[in-house]
Every structure is written in structure tokens, then in C-alpha cells.
Protein backbone atom coordinates (compact mmCIF):
# COMPACT_ATOMS: atom_id res chain seq x y z
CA UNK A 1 9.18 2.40 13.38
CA UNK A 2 5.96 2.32 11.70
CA UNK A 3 5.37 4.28 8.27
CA UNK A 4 2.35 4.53 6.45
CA UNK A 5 3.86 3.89 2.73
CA UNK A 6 1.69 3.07 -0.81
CA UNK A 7 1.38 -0.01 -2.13
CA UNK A 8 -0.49 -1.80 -5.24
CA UNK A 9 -3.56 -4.05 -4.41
CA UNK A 10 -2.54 -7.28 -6.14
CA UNK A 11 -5.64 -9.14 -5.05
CA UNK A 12 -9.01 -8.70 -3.34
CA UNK A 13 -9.83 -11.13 -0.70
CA UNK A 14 -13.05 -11.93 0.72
CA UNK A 15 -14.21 -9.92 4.40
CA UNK A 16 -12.66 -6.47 3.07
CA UNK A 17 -9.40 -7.57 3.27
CA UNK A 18 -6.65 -7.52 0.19
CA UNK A 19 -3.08 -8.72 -0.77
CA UNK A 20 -1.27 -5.73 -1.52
CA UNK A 21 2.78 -5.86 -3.29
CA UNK A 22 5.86 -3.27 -2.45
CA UNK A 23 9.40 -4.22 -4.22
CA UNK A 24 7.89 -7.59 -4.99
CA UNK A 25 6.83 -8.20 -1.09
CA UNK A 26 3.21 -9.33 -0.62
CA UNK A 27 1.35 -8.47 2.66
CA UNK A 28 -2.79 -9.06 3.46
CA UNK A 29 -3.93 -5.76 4.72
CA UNK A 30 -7.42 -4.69 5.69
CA UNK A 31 -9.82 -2.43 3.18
CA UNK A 32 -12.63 -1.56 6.40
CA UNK A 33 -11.76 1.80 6.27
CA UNK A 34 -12.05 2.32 2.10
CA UNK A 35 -13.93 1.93 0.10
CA UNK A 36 -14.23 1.01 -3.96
CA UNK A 37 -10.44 -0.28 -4.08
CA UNK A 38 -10.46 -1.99 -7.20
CA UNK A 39 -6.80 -4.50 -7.79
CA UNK A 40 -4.49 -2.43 -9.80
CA UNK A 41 -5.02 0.67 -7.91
CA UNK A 42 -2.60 1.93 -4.58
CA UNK A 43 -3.34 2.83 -1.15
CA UNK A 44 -1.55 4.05 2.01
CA UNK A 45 -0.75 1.26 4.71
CA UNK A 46 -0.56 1.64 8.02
CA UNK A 47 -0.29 -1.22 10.63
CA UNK A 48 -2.15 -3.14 8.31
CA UNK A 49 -4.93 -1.05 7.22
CA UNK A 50 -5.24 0.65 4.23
CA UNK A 51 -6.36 3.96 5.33
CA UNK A 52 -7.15 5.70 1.69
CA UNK A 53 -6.64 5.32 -2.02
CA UNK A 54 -4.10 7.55 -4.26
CA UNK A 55 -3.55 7.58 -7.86
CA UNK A 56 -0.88 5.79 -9.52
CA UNK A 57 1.17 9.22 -10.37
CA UNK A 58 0.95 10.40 -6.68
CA UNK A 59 2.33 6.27 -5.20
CA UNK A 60 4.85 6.40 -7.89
CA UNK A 61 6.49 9.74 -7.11
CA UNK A 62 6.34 8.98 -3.04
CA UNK A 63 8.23 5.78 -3.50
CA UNK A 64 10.46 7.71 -6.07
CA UNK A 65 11.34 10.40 -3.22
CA UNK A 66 11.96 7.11 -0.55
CA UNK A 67 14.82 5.93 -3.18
CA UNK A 68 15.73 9.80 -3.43
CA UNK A 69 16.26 9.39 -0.09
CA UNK A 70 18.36 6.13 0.46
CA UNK A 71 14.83 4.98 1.72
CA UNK A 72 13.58 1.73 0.87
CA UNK A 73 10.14 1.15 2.26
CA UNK A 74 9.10 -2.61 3.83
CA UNK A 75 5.49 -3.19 4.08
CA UNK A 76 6.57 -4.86 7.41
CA UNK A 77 7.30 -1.09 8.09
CA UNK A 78 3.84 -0.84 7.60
């Protein structure tokens, strides 16, 4: 099952393309479709594309309602 989940950009990478971190798993996505992601700040991944930024408040309560949920997001998931 795929899930489009956020995750932290831990590092920028050259050709729009970033290292992104979810319970201390890295995972190179692409940035193509976004633009002005800055490291520090969280997107949603989907099959390996981050398809749009979100503030930290709005990542932070998602993955909180995943662990509500028994949930744990994988960014292979992603």
C-alpha cells in the first residue's frame, strides 16, 4: 500500500532532489513538483515525490493521529 505521509527535509541535494527523515529513516525523494523547500521544513511523500509543503504544526499532528491510530508510517510506504 502506498501512503502519502510528511516527512522533514534533512538535506537538499543537487537536480531538485532531497534526503528527507521519518522515525529516524532517511529516504532521497524528488522536489520537481515544489517549490522553495528549504531543510528543516516538511512535505507530503508520495512514491517518491514530494508533492507539497506543510507547516511543522500541521506534519506533527498527522503523524500524532498515525500513533493515535496504532499507525506507524514507513517512508518505504511512501
Amino acid at each position: 500500500m502506498c501512503l502519502a505521509i510528511p516527512a522533514r527535509v534533512a538535506e537538499l541535494l543537487p537536480d531538485d532532489r532531497a534526503r528527507v527523515e521519518l522515525g529516524g529513516v532517511a529516504k532521497e525523494i524528488s522536489l520537481a513538483l515544489v517549490d522553495g523547500v528549504a531543510i528543516g521544513d516538511y512535505v507530503i511523500v508520495h512514491v517518491g515525490y514530494a508533492l507539497s509543503k506543510l507547516d511543522q504544526r500541521e506534519a506533527e499532528a498527522t503523524l500524532a493521529l498515525f500513533a493515535q491510530a496504532g499507525l506507524t508510517p514507513s517512508l518505504e510506504d511512501a
